[in-house]
Protein backbone atom coordinates (compact mmCIF):
# COMPACT_ATOMS: atom_id res chain seq x y z
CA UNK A 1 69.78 97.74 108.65
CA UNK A 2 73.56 96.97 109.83
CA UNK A 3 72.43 93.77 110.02
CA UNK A 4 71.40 93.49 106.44
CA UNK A 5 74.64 94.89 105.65
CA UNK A 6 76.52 92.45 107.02
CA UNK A 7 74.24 89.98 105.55
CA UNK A 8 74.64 91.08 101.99
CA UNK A 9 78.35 91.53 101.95
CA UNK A 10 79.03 88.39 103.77
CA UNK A 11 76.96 86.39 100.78
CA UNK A 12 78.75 87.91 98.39
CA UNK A 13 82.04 87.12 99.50
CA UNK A 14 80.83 83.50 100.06
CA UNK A 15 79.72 83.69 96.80
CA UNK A 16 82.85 84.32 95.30
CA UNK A 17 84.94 82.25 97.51
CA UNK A 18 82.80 79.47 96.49
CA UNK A 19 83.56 79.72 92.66
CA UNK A 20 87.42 80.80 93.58
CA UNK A 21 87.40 76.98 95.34
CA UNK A 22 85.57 75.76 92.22
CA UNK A 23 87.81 77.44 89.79
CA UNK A 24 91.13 78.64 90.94
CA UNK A 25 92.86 78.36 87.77
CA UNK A 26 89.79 79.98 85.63
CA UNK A 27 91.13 83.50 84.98
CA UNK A 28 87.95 85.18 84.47
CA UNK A 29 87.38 83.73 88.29
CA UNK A 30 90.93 84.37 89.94
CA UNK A 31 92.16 87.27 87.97
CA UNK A 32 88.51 89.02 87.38
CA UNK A 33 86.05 88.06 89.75
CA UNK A 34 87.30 87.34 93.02
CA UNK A 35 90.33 90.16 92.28
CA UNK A 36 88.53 93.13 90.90
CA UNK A 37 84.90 92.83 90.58
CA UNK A 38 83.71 91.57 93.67
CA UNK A 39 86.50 93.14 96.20
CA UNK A 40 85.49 96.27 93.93
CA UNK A 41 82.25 96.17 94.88
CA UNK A 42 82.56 95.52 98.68
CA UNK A 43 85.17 98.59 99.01
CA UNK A 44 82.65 100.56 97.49
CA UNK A 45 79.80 99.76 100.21
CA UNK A 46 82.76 99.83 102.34
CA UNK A 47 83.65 103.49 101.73
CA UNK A 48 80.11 104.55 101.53
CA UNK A 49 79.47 103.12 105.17
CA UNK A 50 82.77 104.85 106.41
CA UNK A 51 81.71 107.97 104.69
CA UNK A 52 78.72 107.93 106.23
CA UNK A 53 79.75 107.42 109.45
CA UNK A 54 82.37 109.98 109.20
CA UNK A 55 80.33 112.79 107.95
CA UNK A 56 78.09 111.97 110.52
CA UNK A 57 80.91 113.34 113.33
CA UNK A 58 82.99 109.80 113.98
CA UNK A 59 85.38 108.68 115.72
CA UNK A 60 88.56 111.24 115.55
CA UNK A 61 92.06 109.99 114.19
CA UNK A 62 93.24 110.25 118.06
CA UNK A 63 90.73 107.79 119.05
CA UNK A 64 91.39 105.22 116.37
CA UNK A 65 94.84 105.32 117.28
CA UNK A 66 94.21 103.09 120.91
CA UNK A 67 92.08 99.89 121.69
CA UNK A 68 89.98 101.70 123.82
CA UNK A 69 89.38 103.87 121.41
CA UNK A 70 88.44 101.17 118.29
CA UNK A 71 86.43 98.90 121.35
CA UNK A 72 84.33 102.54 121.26
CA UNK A 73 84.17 102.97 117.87
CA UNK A 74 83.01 99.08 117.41
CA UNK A 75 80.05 99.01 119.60
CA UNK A 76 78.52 101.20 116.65
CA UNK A 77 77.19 97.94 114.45
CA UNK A 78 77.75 100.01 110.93
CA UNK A 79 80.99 100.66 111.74
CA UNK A 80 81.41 97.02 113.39
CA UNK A 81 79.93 95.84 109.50
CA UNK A 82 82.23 98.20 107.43
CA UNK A 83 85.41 96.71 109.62
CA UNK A 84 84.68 92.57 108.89
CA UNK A 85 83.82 94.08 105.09
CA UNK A 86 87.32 95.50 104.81
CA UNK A 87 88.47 91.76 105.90
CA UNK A 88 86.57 90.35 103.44
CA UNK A 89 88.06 92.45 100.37
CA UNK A 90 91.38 92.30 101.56
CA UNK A 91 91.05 88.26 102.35
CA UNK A 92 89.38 87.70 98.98
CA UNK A 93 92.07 89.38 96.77
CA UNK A 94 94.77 87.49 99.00
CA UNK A 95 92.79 84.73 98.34
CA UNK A 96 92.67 85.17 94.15
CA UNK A 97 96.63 86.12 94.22
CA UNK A 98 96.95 82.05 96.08
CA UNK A 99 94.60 80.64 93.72
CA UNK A 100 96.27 81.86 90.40
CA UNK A 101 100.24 81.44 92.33
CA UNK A 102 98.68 77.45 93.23
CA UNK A 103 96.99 76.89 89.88
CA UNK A 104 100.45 78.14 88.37
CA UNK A 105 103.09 76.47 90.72
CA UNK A 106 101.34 73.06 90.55
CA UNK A 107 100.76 73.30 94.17
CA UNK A 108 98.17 69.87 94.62
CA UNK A 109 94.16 70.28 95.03
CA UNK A 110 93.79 69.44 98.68
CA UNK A 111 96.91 72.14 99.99
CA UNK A 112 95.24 74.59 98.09
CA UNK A 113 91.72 74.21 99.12
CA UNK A 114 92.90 74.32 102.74
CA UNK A 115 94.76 77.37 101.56
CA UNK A 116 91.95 79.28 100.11
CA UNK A 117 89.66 77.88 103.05
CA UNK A 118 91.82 79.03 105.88
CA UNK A 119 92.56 82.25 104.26
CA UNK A 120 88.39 82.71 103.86
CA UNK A 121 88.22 82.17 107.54
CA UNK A 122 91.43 82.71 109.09
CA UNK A 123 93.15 85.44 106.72
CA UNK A 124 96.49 85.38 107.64
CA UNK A 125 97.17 81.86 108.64
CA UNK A 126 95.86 80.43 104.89
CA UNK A 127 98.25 83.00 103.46
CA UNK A 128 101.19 81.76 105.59
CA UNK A 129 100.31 78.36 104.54
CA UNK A 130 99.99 78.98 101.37
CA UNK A 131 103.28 80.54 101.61
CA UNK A 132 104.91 77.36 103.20
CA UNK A 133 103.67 75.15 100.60
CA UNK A 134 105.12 77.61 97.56
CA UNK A 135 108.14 77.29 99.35
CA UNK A 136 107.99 73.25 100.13
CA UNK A 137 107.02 73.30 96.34
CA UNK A 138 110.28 75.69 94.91
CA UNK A 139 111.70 73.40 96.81
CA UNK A 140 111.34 70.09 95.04
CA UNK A 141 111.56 71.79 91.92
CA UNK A 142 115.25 72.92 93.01
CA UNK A 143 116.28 69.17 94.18
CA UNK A 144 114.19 67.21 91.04
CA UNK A 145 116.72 69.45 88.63
């Protein structure tokens, strides 16, 4: 059943980092979809799974607090399943805020599909690169004045 889980969320995020690659600069895509709707919906499941698990006696706050204590807490595959979906809503409403800041600074095709790629798979390192290529960008907007 975990397994499903993980299953279902993961399409859906694909789903909507698909269109956010198809459409960055469609607001009903950037600003709606991949921003509200969809990272809505996955922090739902999200905090029902966590809920769940938490009713059901989880881990304390003291063991959350240490590696040891998340490894533990990981080896349970719900709670494994409700971690990578917290990555995914976090990564995908990163991932809207670079696609509408791109669409809107000009920032070429190609940089920003790596962007949004890397920040669907890597999270933090898209993000940074997005961020280097906003600044490269301000950049050449400072020197063509």
């Amino acid at each position: 059943m975990a397994e499903q889980f993980f299953r279902i969320t993961n399409t859906v995020a694909l789903l909507g980092w698909i269109a956010l690659l198809a459409f960055p600069g469609n607001k009903r895509v950037s600003g709606l979809l991949c921003a509200v709707l969809l990272p809505g919906a996955l922090a739902a499941a999200y905090a029902a799974v966590i809920g769940w698990k938490l009713a059901a006696g989880g881990p304390s706050p003291d063991e959350l607090g240490s590696i040891a204590g998340l490894r533990k807490a990981f080896t349970d595959d719900w709670v494994f399943a409700a971690a990578w979906t917290h990555y995914l809503v976090f990564d995908m409403v990163v991932g809207a805020w670079i696609a509408r800041d791109a669409v809107r600074l000009r920032i070429p095709w190609p940089v920003r599909s790596v962007c949004l790629v890397l920040t669907f798979l890597l999270g933090p390192i898209g993000f940074l690169l997005h961020l280097v290529a906003r600044a490269i960008k301000a950049r050449q907007v400072t020197v063509d004045d």
